[in-house]
PDB file of N, CA and C in Angstrom:
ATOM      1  N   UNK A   1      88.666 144.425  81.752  1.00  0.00           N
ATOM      2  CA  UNK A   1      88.596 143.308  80.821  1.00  0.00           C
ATOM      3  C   UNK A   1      88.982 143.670  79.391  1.00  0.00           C
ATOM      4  N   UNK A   2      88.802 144.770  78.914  1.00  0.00           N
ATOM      5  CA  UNK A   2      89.222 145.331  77.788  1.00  0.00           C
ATOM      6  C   UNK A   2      90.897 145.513  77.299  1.00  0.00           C
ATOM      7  N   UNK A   3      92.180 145.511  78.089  1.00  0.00           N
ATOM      8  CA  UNK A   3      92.972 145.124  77.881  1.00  0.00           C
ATOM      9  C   UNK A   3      93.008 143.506  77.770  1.00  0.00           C
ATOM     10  N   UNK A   4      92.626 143.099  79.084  1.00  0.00           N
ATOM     11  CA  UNK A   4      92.614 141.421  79.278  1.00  0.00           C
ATOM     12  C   UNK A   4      92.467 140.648  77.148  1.00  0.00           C
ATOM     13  N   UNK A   5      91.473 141.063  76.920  1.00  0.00           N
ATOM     14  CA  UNK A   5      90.614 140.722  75.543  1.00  0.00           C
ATOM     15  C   UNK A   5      91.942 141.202  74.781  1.00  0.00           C
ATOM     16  N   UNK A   6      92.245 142.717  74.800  1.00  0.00           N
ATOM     17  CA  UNK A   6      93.350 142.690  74.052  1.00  0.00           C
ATOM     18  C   UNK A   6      94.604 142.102  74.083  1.00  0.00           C
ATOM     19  N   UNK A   7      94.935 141.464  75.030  1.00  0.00           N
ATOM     20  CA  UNK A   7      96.152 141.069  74.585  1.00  0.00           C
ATOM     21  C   UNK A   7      95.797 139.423  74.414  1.00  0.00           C
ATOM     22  N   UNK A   8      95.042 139.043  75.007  1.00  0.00           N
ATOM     23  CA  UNK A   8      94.281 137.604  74.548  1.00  0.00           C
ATOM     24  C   UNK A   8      94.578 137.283  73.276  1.00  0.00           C
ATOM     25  N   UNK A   9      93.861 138.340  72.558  1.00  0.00           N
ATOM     26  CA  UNK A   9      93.168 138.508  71.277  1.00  0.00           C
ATOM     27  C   UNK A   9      94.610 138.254  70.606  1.00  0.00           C
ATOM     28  N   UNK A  10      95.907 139.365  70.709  1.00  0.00           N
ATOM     29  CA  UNK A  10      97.371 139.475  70.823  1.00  0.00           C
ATOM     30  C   UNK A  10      97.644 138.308  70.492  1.00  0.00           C
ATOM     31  N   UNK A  11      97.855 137.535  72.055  1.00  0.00           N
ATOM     32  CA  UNK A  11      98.439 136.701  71.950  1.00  0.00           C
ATOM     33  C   UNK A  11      98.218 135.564  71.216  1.00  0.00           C
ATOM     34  N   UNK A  12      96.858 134.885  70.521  1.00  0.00           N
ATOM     35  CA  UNK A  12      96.526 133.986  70.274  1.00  0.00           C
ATOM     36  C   UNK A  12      96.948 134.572  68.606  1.00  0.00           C
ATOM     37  N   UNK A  13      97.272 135.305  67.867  1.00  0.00           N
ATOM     38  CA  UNK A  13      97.168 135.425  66.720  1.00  0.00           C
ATOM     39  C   UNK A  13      98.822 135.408  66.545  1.00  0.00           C
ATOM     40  N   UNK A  14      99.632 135.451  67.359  1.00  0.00           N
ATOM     41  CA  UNK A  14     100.949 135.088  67.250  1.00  0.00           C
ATOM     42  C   UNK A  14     101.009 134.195  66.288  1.00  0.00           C
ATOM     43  N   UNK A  15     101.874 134.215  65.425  1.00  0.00           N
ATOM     44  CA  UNK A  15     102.146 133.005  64.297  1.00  0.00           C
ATOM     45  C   UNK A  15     103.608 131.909  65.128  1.00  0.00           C
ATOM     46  N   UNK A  16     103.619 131.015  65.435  1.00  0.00           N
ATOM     47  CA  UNK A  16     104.456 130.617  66.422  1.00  0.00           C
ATOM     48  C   UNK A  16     105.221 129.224  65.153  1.00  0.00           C
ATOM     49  N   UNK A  17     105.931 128.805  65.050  1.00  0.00           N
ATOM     50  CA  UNK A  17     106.992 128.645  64.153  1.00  0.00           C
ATOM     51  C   UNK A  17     107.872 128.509  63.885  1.00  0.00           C
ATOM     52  N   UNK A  18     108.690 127.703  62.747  1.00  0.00           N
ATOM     53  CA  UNK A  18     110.123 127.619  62.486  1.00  0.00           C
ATOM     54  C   UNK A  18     110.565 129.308  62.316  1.00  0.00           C
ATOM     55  N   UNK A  19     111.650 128.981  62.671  1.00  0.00           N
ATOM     56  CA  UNK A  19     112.074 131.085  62.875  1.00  0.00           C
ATOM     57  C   UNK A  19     112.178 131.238  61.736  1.00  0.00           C
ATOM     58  N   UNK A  20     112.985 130.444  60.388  1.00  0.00           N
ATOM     59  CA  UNK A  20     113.453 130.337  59.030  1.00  0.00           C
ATOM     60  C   UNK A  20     112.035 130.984  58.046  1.00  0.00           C
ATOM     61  N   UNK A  21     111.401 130.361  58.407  1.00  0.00           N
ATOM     62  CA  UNK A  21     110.008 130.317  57.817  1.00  0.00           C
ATOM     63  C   UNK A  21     108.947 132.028  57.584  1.00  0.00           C
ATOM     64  N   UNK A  22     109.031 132.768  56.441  1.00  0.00           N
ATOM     65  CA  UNK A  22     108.527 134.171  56.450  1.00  0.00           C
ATOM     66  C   UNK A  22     107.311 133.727  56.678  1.00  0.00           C
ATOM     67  N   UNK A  23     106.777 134.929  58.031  1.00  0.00           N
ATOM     68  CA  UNK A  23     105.576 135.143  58.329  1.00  0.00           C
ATOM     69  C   UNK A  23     105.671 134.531  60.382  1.00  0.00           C
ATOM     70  N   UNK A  24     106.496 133.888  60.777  1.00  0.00           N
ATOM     71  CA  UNK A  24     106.403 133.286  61.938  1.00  0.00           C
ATOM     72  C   UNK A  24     106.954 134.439  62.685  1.00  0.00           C
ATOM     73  N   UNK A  25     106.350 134.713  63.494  1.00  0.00           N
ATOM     74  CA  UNK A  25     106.681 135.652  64.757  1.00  0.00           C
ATOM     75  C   UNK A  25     107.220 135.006  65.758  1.00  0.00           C
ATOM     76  N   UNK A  26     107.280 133.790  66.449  1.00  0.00           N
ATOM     77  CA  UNK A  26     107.665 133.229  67.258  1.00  0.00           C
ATOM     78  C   UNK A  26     108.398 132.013  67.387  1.00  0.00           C
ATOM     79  N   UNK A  27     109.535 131.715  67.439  1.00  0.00           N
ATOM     80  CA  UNK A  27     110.101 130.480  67.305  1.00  0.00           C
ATOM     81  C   UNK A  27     110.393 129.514  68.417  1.00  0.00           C
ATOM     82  N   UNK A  28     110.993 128.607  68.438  1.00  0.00           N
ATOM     83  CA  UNK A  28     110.932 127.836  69.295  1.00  0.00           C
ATOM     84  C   UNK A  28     112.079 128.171  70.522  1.00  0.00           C
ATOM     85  N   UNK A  29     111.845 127.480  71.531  1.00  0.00           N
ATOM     86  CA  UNK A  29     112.133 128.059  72.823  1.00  0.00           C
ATOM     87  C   UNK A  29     113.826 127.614  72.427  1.00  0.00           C
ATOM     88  N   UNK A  30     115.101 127.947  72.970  1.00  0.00           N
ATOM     89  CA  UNK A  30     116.531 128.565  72.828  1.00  0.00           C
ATOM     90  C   UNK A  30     117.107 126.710  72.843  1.00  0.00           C
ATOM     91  N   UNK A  31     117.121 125.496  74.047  1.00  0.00           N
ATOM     92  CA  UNK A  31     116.997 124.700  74.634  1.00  0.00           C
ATOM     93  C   UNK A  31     116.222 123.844  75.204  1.00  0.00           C
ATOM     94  N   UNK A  32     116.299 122.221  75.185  1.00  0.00           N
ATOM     95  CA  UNK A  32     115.415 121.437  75.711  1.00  0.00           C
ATOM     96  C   UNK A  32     115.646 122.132  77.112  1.00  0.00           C
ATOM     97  N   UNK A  33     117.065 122.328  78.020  1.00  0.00           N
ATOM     98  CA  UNK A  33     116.295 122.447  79.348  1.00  0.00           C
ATOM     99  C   UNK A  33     115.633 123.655  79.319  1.00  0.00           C
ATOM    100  N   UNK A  34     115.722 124.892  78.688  1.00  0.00           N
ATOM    101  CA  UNK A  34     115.133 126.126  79.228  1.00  0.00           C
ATOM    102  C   UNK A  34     113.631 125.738  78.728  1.00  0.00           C
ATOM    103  N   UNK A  35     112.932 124.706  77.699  1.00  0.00           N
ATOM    104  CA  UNK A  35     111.975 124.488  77.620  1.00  0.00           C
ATOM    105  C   UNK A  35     111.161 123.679  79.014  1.00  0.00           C
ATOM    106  N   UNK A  36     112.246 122.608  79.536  1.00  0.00           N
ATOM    107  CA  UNK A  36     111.992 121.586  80.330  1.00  0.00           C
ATOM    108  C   UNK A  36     111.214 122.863  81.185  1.00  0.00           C
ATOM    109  N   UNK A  37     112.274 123.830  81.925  1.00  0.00           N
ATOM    110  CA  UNK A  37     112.204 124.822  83.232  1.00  0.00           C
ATOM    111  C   UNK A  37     110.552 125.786  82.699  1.00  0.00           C
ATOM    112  N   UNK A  38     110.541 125.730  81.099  1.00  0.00           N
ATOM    113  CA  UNK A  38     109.045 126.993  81.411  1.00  0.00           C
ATOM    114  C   UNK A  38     107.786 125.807  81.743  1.00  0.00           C
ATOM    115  N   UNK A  39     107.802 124.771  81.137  1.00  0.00           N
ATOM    116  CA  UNK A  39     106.766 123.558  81.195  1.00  0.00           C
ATOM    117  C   UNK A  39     106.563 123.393  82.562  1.00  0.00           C
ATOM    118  N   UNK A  40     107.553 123.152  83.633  1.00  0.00           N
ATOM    119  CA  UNK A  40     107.595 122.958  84.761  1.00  0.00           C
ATOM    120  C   UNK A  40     106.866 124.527  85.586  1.00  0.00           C
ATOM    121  N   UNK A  41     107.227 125.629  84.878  1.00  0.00           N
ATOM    122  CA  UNK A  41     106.715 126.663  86.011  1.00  0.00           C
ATOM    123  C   UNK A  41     105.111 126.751  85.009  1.00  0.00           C
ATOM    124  N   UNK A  42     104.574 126.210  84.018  1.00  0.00           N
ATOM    125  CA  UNK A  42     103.154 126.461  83.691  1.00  0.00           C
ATOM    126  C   UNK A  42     102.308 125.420  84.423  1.00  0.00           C
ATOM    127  N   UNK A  43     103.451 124.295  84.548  1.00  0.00           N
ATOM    128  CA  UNK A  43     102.748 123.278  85.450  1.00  0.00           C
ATOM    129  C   UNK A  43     102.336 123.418  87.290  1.00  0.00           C
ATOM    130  N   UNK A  44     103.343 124.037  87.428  1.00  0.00           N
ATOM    131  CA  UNK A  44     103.166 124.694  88.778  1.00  0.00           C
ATOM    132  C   UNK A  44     102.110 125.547  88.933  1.00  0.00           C
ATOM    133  N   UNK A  45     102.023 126.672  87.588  1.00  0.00           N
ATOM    134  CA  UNK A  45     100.468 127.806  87.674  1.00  0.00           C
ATOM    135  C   UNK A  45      99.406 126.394  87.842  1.00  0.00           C
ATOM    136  N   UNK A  46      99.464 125.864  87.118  1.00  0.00           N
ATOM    137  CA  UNK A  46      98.351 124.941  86.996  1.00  0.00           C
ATOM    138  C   UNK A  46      98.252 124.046  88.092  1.00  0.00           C
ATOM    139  N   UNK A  47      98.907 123.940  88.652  1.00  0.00           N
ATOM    140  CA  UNK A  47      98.786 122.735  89.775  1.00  0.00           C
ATOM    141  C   UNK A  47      98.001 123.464  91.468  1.00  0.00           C
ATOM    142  N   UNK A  48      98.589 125.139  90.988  1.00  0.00           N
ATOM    143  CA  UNK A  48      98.540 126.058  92.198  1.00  0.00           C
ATOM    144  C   UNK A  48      97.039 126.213  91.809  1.00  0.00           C
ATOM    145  N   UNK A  49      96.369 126.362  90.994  1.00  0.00           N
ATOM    146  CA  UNK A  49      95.006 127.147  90.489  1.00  0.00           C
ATOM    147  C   UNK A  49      95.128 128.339  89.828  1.00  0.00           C
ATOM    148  N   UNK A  50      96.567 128.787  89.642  1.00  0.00           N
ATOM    149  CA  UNK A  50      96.364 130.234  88.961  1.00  0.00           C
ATOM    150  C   UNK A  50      95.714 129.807  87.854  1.00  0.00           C
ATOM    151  N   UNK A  51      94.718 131.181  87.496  1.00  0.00           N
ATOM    152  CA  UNK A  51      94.051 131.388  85.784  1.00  0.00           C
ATOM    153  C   UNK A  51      94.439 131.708  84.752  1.00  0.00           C
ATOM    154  N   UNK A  52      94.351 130.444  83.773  1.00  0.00           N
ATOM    155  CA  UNK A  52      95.497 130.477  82.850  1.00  0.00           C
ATOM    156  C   UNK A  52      94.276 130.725  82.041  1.00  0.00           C
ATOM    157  N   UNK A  53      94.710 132.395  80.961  1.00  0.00           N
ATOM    158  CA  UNK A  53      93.799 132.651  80.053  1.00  0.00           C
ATOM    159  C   UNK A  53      93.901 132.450  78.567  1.00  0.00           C
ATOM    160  N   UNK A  54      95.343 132.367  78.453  1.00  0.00           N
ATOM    161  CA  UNK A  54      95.511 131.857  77.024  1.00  0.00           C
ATOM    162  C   UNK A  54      96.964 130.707  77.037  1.00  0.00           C
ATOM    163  N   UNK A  55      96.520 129.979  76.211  1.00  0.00           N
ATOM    164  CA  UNK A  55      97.487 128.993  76.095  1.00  0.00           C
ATOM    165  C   UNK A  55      97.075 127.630  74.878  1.00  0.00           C
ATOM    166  N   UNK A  56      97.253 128.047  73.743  1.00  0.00           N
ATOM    167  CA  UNK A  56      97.301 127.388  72.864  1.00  0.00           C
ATOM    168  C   UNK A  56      98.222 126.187  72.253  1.00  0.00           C
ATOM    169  N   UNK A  57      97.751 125.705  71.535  1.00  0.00           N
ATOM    170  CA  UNK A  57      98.682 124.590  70.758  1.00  0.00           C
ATOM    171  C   UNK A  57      99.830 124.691  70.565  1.00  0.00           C
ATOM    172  N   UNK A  58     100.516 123.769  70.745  1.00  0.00           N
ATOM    173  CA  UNK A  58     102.178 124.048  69.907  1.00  0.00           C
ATOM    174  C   UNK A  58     101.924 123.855  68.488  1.00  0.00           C
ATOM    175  N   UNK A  59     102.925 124.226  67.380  1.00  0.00           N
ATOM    176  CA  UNK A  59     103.229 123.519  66.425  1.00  0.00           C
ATOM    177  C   UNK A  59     103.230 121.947  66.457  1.00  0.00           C
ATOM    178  N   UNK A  60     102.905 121.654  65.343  1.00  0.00           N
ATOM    179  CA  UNK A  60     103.277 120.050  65.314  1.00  0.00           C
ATOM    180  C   UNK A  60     104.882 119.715  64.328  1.00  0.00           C
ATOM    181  N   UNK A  61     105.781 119.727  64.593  1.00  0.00           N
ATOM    182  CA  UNK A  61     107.144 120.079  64.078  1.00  0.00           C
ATOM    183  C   UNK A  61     108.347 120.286  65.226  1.00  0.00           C
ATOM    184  N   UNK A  62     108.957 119.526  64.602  1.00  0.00           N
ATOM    185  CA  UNK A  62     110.237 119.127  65.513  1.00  0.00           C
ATOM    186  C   UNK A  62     110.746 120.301  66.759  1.00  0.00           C
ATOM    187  N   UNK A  63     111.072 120.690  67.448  1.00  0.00           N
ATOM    188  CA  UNK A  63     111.554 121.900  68.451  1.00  0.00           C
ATOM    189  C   UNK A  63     110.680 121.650  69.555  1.00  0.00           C
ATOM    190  N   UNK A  64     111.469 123.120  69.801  1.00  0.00           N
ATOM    191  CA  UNK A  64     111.231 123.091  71.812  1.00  0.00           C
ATOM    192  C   UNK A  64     110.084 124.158  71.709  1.00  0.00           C
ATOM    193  N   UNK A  65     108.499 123.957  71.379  1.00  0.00           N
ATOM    194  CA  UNK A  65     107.602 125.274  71.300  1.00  0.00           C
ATOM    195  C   UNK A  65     106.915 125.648  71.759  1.00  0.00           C
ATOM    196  N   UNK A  66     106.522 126.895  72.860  1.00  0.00           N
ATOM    197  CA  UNK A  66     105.212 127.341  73.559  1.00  0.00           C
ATOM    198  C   UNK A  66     104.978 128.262  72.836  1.00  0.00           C
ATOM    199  N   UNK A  67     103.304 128.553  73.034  1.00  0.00           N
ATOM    200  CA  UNK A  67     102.758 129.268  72.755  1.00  0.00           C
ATOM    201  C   UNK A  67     102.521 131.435  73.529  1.00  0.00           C
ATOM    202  N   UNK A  68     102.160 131.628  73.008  1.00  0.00           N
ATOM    203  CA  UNK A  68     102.280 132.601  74.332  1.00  0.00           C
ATOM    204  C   UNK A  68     101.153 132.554  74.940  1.00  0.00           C
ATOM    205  N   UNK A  69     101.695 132.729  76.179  1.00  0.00           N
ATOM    206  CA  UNK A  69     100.699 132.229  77.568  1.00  0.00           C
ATOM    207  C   UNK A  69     100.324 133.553  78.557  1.00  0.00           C
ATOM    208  N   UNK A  70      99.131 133.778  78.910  1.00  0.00           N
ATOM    209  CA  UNK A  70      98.579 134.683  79.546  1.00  0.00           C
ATOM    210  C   UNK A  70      98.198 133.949  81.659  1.00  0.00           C
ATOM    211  N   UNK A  71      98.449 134.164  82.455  1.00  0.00           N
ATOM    212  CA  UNK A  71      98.591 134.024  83.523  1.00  0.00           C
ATOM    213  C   UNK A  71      97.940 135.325  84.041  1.00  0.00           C
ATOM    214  N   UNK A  72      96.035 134.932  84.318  1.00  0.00           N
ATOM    215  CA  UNK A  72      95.825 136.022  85.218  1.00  0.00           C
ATOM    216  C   UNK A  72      96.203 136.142  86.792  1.00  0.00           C
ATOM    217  N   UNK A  73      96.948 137.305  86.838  1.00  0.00           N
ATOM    218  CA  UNK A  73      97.496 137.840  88.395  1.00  0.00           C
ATOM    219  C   UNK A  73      97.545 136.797  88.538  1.00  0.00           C
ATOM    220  N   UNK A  74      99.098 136.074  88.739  1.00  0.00           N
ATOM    221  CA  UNK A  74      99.447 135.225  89.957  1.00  0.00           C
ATOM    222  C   UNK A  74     100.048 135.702  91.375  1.00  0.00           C
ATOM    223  N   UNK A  75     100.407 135.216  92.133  1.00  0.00           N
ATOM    224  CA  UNK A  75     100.583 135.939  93.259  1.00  0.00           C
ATOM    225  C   UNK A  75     102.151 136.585  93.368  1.00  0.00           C
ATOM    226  N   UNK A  76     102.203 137.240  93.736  1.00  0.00           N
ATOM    227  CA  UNK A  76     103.836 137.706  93.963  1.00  0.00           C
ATOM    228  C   UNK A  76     105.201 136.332  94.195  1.00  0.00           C
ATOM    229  N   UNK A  77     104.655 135.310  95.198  1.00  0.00           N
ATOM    230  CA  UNK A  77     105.254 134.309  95.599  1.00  0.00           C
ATOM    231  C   UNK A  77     105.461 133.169  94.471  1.00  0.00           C
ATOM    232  N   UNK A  78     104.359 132.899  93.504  1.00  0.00           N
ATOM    233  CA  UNK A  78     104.077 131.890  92.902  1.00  0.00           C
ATOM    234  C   UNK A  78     105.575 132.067  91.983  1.00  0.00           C
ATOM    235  N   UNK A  79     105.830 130.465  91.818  1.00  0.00           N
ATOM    236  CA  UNK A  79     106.994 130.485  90.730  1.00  0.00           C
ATOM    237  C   UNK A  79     107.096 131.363  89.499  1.00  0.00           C
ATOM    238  N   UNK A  80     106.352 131.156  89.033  1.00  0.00           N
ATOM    239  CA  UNK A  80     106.093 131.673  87.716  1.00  0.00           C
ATOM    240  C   UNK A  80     106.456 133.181  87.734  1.00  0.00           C
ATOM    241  N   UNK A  81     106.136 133.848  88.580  1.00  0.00           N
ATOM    242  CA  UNK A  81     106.877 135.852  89.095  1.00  0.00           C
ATOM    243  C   UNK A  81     107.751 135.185  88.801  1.00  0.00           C
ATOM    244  N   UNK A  82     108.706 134.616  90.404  1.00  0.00           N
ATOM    245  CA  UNK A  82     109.613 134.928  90.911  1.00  0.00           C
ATOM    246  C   UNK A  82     110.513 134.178  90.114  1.00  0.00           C
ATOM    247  N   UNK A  83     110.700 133.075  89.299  1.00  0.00           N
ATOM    248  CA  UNK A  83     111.372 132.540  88.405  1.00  0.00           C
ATOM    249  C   UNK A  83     111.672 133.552  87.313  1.00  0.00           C
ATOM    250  N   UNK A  84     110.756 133.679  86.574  1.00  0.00           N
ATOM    251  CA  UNK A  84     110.620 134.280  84.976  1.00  0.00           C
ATOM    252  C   UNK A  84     110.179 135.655  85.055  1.00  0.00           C
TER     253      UNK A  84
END
């Protein structure tokens, strides 16, 4: 659990953001479809029961934006591997 926490911890302090903007670590996803395709495979973790441990807010501001997302152990098969 002590990694788990760490990268939790990680991931949620990401500054997520216009890329332009000093201080944002994370910008918005490349494309509406490559956004459409990750929405669709978080929806799939979620629909399957995988344990989704972090997954925060988007920005509120124009773009295509996820957060970074933590997926405990999904299965080898589940989209989300074998896609991404």
């Amino acid at each position: 659990p002590a990694l788990l926490d760490a990268l939790v911890a990680l991931a949620a302090g990401v500054v997520v953001g216009d890329g332009t903007v000093p201080g944002t670590q994370m910008g918005p996803i490349n494309n509406a479809v490559q956004y459409r395709r990750l929405t669709e495979l978080l929806a799939d973790s979620r629909a399957r029961g995988h344990r989704i441990i972090c997954e925060g807010e988007v920005p509120d501001s124009p773009g295509y934006f996820l957060r970074p997302t933590i997926i405990d152990n999904p299965p080898d098969d589940a989209r989300i591997v074998a896609e991404e």
